[in-house]
Protein backbone atom coordinates (compact mmCIF):
# COMPACT_ATOMS: atom_id res chain seq x y z
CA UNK A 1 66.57 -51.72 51.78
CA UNK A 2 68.09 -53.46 48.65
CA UNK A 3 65.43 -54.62 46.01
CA UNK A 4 64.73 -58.17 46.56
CA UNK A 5 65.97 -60.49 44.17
CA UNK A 6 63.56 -62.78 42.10
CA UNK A 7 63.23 -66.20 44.06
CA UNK A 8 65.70 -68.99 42.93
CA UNK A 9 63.72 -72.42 42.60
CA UNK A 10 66.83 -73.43 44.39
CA UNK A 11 65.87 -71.78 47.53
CA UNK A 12 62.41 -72.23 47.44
CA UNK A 13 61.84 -74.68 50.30
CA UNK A 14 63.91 -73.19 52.85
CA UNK A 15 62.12 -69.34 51.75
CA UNK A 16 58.75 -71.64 52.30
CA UNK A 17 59.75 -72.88 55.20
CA UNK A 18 61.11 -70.04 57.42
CA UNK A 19 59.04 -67.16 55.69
CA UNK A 20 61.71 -65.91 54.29
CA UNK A 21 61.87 -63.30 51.37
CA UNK A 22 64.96 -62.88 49.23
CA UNK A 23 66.92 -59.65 49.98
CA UNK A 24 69.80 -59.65 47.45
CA UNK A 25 71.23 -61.42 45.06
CA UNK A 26 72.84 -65.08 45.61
CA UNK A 27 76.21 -66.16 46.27
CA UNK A 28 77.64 -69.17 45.24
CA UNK A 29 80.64 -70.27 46.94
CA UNK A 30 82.77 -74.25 47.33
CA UNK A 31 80.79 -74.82 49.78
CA UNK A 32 77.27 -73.55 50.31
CA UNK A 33 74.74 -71.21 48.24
CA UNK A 34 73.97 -68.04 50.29
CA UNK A 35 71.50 -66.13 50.19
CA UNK A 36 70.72 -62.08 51.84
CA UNK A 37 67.21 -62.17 53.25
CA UNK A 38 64.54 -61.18 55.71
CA UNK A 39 62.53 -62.34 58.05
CA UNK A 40 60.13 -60.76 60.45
CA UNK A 41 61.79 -57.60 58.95
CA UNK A 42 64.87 -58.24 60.12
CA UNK A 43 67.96 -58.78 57.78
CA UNK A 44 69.63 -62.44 57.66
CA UNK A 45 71.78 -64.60 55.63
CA UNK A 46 70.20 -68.00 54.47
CA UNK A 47 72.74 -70.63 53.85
CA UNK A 48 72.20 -74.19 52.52
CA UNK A 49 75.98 -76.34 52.48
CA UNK A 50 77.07 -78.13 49.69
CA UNK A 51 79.92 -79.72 51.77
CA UNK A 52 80.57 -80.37 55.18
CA UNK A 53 81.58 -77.14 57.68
């Protein structure tokens, strides 16, 4: 398992939310800020658009 990266304020709600806990380090892309997590122990991608899919 990858050392969890420290929580971005930016992510905060949707980590709050789900019970999620950061996994990785964040990726910015054009269109939506990702982010490796887990929940319930199992590995998953958060991912909050910037722009319509």
């Amino acid at each position: 398992m990858k050392t969890p990266a420290p929580a971005d304020s930016f992510f905060d709600p949707w980590l709050a939310r789900w019970r999620l806990t950061p996994d990785g380090t964040p990726i910015v892309t054009h269109a939506a800020h990702l982010l490796p997590v887990r929940w319930q122990g199992r590995a998953a991608m958060l991912k909050v658009a910037t722009e319509k899919d």
